[in-house]
Protein backbone atom coordinates (compact mmCIF):
# COMPACT_ATOMS: atom_id res chain seq x y z
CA UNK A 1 -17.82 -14.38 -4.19
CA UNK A 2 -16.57 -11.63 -6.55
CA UNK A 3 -17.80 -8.83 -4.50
CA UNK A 4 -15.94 -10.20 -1.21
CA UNK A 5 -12.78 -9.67 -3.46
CA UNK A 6 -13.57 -6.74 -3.91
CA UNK A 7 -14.64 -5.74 -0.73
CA UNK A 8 -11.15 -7.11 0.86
CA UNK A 9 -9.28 -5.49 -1.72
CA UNK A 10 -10.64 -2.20 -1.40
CA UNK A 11 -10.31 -2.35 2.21
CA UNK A 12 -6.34 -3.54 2.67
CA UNK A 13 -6.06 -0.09 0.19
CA UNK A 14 -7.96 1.81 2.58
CA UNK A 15 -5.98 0.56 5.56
CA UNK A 16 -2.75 1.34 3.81
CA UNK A 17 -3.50 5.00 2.48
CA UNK A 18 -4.52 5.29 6.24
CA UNK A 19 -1.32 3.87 7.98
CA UNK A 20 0.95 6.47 5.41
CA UNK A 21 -1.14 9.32 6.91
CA UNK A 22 -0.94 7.97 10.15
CA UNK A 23 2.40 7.42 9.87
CA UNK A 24 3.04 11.25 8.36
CA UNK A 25 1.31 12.95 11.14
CA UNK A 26 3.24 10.98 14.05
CA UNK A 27 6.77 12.15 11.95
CA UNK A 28 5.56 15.30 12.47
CA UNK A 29 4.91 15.12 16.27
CA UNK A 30 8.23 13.50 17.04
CA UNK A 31 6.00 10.39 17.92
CA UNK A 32 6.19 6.64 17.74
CA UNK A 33 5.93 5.44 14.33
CA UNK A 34 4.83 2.84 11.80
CA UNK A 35 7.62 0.17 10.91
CA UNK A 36 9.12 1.11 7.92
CA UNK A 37 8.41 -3.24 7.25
CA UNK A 38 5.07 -2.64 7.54
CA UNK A 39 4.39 0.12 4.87
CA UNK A 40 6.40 -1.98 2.36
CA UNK A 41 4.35 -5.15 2.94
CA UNK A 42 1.27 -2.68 2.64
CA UNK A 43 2.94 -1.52 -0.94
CA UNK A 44 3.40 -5.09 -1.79
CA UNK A 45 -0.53 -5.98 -0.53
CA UNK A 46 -2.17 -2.86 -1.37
CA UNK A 47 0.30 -1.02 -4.22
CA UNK A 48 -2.81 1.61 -4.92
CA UNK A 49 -3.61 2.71 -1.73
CA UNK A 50 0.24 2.92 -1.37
CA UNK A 51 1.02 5.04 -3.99
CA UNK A 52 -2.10 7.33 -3.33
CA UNK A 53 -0.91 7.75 0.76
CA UNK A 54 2.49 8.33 -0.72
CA UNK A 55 1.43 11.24 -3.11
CA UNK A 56 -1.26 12.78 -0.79
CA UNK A 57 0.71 12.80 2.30
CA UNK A 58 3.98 13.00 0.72
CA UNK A 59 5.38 10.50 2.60
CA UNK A 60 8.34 8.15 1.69
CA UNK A 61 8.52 10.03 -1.39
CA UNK A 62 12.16 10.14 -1.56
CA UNK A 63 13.09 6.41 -0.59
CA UNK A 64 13.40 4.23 -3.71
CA UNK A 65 12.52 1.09 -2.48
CA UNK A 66 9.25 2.25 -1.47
CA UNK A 67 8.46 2.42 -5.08
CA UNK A 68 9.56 -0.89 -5.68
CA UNK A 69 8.09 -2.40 -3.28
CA UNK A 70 4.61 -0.79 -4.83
CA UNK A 71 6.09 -1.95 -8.47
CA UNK A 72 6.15 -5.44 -7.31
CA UNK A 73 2.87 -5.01 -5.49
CA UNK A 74 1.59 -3.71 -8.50
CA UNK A 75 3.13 -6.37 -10.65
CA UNK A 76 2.08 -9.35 -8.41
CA UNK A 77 -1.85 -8.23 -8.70
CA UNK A 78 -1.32 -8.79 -11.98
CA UNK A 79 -0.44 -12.03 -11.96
CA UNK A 80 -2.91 -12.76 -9.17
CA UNK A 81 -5.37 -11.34 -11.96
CA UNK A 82 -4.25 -13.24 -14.99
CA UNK A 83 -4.26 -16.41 -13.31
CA UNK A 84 -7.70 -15.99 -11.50
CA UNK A 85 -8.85 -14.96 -14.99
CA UNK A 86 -7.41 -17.77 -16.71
CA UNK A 87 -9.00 -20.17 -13.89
């Protein structure tokens, strides 16, 4: 059971880190684009992979609720953590 958690939580990371560069690379083409809702519900899920799609692609770098949204995410694992460990 542990290593589907980890599994899942590896891969919502992934999936965000991808959707920043995705998301980078269509602001650069002028093209359709990610909802801005959907990269901060991927920093709330997935605050690592966040953080590192942010710094790597330099995306949403300069919008400050982007970092709180990956400060809550961050925050909220935490919790998720200290309860499950608790359990």
């Amino acid at each position: 059971m542990n290593h589907f958690w980890q599994s899942s939580l590896l891969l919502i990371n992934l999936i965000a880190f991808a959707l920043y560069g995705i998301d980078k690379a269509k602001a650069r083409m002028h093209a359709w684009r990610i909802p801005e809702w959907l990269l901060l519900t991927c920093g709330l899920l997935a605050p690592a992979g966040s953080v590192l799609g942010m710094l790597v692609f330099h995306h949403k770098v300069r919008k400050s609720y982007f970092y709180l949204a990956i400060f809550a995410g961050f925050i909220l694992w935490a919790i998720a953590a200290y309860v499950l460990l608790k359990l």
